[in-house]
C-alpha atoms as a PDB file:
ATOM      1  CA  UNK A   1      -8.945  50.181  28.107  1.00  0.00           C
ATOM      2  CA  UNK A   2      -7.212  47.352  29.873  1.00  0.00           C
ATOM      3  CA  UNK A   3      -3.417  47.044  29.423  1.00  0.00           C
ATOM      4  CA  UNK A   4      -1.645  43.515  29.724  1.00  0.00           C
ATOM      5  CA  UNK A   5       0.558  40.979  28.305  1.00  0.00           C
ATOM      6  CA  UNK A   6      -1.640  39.061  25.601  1.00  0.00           C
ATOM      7  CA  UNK A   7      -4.288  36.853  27.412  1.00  0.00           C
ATOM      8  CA  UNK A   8      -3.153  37.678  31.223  1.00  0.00           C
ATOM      9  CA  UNK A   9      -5.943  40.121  32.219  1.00  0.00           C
ATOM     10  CA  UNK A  10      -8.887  38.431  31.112  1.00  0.00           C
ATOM     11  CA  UNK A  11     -10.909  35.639  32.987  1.00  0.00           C
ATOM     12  CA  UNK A  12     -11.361  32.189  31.718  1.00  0.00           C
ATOM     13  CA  UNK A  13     -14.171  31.994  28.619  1.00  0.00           C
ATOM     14  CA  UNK A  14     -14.275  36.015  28.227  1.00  0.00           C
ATOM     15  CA  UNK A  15     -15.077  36.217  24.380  1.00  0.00           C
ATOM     16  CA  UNK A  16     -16.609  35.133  21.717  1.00  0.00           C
ATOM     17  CA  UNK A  17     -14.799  36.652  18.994  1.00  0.00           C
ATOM     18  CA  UNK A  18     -10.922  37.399  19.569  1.00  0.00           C
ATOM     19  CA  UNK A  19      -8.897  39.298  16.393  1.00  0.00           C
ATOM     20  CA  UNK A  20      -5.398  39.184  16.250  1.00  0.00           C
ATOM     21  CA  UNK A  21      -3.088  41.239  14.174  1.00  0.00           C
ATOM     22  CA  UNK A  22       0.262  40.398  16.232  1.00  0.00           C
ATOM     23  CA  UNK A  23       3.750  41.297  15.551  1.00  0.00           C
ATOM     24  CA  UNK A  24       4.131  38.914  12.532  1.00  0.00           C
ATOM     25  CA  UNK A  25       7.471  39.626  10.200  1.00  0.00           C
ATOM     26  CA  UNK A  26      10.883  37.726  11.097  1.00  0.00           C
ATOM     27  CA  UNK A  27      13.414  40.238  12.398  1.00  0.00           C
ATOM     28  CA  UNK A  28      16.071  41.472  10.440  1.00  0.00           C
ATOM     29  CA  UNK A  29      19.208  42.763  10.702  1.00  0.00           C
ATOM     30  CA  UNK A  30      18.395  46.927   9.473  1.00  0.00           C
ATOM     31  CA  UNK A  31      15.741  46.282  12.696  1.00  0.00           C
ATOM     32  CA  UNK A  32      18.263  48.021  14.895  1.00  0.00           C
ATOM     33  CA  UNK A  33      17.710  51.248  12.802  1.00  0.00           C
ATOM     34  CA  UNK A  34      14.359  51.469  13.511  1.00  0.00           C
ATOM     35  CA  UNK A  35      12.089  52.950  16.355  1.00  0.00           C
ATOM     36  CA  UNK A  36      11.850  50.223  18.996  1.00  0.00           C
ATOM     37  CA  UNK A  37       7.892  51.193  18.972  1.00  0.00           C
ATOM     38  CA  UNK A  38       7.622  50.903  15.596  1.00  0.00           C
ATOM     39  CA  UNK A  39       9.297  47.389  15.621  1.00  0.00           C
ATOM     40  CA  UNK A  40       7.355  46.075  18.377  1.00  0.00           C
ATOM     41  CA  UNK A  41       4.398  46.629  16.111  1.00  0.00           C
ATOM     42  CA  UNK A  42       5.288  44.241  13.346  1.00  0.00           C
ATOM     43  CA  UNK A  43       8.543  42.521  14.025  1.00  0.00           C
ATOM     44  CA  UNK A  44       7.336  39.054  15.408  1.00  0.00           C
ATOM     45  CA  UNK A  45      11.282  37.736  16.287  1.00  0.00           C
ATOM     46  CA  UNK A  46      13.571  35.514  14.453  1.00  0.00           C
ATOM     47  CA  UNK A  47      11.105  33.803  12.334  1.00  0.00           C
ATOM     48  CA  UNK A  48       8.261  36.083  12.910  1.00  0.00           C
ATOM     49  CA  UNK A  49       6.384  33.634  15.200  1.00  0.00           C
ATOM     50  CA  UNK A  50       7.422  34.781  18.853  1.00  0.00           C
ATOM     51  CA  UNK A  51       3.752  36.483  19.614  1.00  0.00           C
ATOM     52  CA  UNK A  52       1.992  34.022  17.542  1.00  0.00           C
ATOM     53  CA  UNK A  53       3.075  31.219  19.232  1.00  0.00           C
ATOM     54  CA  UNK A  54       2.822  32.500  22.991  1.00  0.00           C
ATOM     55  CA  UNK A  55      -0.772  34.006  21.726  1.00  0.00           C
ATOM     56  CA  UNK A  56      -2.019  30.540  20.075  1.00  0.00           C
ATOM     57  CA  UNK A  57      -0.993  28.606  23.324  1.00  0.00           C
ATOM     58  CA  UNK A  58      -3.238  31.314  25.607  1.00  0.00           C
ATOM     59  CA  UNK A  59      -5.740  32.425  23.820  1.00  0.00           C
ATOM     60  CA  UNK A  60      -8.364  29.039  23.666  1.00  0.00           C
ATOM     61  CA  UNK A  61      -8.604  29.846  27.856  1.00  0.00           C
ATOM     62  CA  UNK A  62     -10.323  32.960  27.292  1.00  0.00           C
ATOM     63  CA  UNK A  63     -12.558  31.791  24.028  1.00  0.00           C
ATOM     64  CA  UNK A  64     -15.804  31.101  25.325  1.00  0.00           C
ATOM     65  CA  UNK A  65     -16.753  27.436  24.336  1.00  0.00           C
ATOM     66  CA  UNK A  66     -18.402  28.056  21.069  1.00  0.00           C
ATOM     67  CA  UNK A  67     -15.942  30.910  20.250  1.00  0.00           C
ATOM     68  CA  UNK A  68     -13.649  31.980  17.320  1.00  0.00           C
ATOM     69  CA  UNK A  69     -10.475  33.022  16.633  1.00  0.00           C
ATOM     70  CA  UNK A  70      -9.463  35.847  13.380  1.00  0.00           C
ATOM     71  CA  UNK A  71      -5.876  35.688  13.422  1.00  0.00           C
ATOM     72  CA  UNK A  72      -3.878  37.747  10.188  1.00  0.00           C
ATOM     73  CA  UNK A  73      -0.548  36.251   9.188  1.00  0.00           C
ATOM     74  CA  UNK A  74       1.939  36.779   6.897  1.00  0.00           C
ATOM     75  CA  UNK A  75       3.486  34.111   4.514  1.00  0.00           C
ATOM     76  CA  UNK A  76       6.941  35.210   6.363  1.00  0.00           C
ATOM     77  CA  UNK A  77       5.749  33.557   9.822  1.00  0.00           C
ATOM     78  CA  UNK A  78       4.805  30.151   8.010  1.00  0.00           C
ATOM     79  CA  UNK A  79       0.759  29.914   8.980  1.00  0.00           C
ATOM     80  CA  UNK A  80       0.669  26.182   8.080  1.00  0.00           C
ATOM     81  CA  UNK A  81       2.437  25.834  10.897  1.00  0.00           C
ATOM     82  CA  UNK A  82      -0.191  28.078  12.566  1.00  0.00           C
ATOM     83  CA  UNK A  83      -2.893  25.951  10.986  1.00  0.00           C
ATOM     84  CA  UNK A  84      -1.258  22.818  12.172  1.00  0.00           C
ATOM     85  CA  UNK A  85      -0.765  23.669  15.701  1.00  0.00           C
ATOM     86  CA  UNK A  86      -4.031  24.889  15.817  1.00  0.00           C
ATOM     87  CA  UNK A  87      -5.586  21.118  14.665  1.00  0.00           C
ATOM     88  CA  UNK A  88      -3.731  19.870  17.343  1.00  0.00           C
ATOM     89  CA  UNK A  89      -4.935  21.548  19.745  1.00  0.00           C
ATOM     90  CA  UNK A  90      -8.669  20.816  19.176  1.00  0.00           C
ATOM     91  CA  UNK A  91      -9.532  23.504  16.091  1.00  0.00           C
ATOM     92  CA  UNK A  92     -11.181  23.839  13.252  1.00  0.00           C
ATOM     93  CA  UNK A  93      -8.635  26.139  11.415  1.00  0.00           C
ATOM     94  CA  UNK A  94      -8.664  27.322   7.661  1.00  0.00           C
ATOM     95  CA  UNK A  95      -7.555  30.624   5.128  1.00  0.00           C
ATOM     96  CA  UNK A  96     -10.469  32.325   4.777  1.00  0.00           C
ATOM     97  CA  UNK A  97      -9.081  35.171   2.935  1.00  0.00           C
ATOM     98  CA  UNK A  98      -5.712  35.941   1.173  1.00  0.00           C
ATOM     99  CA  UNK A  99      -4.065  39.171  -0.255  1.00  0.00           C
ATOM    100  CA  UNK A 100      -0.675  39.563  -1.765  1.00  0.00           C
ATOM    101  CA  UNK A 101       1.862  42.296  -1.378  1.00  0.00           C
ATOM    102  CA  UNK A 102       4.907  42.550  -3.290  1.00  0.00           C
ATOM    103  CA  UNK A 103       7.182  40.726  -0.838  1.00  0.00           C
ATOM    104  CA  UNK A 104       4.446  38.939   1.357  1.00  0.00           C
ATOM    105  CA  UNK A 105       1.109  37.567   1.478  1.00  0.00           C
ATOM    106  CA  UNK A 106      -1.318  38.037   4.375  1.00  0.00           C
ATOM    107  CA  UNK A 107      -3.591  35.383   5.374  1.00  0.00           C
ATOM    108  CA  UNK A 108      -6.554  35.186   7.598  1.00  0.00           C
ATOM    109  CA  UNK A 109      -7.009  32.113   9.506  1.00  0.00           C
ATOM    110  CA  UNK A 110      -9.951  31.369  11.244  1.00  0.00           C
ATOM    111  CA  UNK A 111     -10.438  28.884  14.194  1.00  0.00           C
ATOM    112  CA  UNK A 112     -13.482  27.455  16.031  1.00  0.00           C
ATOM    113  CA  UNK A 113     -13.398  24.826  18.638  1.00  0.00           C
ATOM    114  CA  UNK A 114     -13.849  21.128  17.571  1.00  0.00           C
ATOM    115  CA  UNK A 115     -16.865  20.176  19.851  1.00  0.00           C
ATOM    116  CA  UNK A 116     -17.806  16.338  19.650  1.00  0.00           C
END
């Protein structure tokens, strides 16, 4: 088991697979009445995006060169944005698979290095 803080304790080009099922749902104001364990499990801050985001600009220095990237999202964390940022950073990034809940959707993205 290794303990850390998202990509810290890993060396450069580690994996070649990384899956991600971060904190993903915006906070919300009945958050305070939950377990703070059980929130850190799924509440992803204000608009759901706080891991995500600090997790999408580590993780490609651990991805070995040919590596990819499984990340679940819900609809509630906008993943376009997700899918955008990942473009721009070099990525080929698209759904691959989609489920609905009653007040959600999940989606899987999937991202492999661009490599010219």
């Amino acid at each position: 088991m290794v303990r850390g803080n998202l990509t810290d304790p890993f060396k450069s080009s580690t994996f070649d697979l990384i899956v991600f099922n971060p904190p993903y749902l915006p906070a919300d104001k009945y958050d305070l009445y939950i377990d703070e364990e059980e929130r850190m499990a799924w509440c992803g801050g204000v608009d759901g995006r706080l891991i995500i985001d600090r997790f999408i600009n580590a993780f490609p220095y651990v991805l070995r060169k040919n590596g990819e990237l499984l990340l679940l999202q819900s609809s509630l964390s906008n993943p376009q944005k997700t899918l955008s940022k990942l473009y721009e950073m070099g990525f080929e990034a698209s759904i691959i698979l989609e489920k609905s809940f009653f007040f959600e959707k999940l989606y899987l993205i999937r991202a492999v290095r661009k490599w010219n």
